[in-house]
Protein backbone atom coordinates (compact mmCIF):
# COMPACT_ATOMS: atom_id res chain seq x y z
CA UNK A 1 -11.95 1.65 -15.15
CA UNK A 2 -8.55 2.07 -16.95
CA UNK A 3 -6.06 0.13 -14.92
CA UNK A 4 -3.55 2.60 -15.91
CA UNK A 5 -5.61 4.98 -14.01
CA UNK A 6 -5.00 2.84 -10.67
CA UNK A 7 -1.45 2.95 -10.27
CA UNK A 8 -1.14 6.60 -11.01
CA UNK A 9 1.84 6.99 -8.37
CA UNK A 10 0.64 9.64 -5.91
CA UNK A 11 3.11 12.62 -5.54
CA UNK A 12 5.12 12.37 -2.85
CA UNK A 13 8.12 14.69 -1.06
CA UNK A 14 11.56 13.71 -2.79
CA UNK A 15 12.65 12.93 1.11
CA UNK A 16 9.77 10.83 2.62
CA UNK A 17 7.82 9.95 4.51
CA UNK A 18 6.73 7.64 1.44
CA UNK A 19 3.60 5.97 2.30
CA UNK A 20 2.23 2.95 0.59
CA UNK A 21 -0.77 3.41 -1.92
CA UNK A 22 -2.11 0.48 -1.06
CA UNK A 23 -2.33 0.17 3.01
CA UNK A 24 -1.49 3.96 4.41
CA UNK A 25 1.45 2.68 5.72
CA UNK A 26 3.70 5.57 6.18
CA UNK A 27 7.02 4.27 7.00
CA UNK A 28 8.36 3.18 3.38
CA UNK A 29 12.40 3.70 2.45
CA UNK A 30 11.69 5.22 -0.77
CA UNK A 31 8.82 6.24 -3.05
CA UNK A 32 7.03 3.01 -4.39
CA UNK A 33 7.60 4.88 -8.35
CA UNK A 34 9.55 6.90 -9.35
CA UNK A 35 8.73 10.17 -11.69
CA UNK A 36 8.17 6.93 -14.85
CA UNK A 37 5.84 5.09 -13.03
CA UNK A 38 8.34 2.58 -12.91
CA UNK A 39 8.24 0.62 -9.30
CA UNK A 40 10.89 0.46 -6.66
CA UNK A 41 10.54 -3.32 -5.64
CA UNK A 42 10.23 -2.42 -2.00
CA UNK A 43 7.88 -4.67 -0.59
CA UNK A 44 5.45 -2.94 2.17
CA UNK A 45 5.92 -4.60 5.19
CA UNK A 46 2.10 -3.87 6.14
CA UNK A 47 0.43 -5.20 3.41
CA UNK A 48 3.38 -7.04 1.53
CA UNK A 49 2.67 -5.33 -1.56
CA UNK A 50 5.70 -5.21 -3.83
CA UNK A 51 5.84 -2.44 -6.50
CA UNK A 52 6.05 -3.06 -9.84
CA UNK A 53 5.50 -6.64 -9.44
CA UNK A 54 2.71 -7.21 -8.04
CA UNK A 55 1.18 -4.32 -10.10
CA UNK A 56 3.27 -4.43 -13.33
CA UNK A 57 4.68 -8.02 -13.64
CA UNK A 58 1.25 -9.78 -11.52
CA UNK A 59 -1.80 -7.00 -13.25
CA UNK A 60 -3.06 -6.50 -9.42
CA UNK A 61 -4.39 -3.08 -8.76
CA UNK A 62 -4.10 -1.45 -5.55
CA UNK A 63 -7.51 -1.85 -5.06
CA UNK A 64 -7.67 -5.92 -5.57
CA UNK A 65 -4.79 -6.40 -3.29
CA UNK A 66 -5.67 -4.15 -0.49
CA UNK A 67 -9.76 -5.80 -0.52
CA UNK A 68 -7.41 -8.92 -0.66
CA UNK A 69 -5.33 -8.04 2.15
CA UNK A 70 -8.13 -6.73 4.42
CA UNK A 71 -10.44 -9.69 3.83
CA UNK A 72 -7.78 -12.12 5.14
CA UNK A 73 -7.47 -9.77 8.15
CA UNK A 74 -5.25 -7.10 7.34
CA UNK A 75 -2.31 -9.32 8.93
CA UNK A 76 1.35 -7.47 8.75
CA UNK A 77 3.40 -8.81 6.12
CA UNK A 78 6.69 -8.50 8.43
CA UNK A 79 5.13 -8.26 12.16
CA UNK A 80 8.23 -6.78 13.49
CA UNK A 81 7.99 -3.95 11.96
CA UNK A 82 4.35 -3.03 13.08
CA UNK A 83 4.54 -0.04 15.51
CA UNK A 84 3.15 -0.51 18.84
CA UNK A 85 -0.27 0.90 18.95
CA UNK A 86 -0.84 0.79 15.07
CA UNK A 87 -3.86 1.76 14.42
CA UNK A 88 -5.72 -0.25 11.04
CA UNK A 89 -8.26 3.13 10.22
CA UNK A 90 -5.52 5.89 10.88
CA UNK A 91 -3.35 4.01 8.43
CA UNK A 92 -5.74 3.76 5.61
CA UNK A 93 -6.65 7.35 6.10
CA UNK A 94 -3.72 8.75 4.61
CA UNK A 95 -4.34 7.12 1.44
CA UNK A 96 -8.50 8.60 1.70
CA UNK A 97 -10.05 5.26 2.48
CA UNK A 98 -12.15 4.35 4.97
CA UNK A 99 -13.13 0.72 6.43
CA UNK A 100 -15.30 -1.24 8.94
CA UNK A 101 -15.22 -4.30 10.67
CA UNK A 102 -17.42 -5.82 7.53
CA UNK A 103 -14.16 -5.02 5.30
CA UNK A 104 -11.64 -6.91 7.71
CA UNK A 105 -11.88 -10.77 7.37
């Protein structure tokens, strides 16, 4: 698969919620690339992913680094901003994907 084809930014409303590609997490301060492809920086504070470095500058897709993240245990990047009740499946199901306890280290 293309790489390029990964980090197609998903289309997003212009005024949020912005949700991470890579985790489902909803809660992001602005769209992680803009209408370029170009990445914002902001680094998720679920699965610390930071657009367009980790992707551009680092050649991770969003599929390496979220197998990554889950197989060390899908641990929050900055644990005070995880929402009480957060719920690991209902977060990766905005994005389409779907896990299991096998997936989560």
């Amino acid at each position: 698969m293309d790489r390029d084809d990964e980090q197609t930014p998903p289309t997003e409303p212009v005024d949020g919620p912005f949700i991470c590609p890579v985790c489902g997490f909803d809660g992001l301060s602005e769209p992680p690339y803009n209408a370029d492809g170009n990445g914002s920086y902001e680094i998720c504070p679920s699965c610390g992913f930071e657009f367009g470095y980790d992707d551009h500058s680092e050649g991770v897709s969003h599929d390496e680094f979220r197998a990554s993240w889950l197989a060390a245990g899908a641990e929050w990047f900055d644990p005070d901003q995880r929402p009480d009740g957060w719920d690991l499946r209902a977060q990766l199901a905005r994005i389409g994907h779907e896990t299991d306890a096998d997936d989560v280290g």
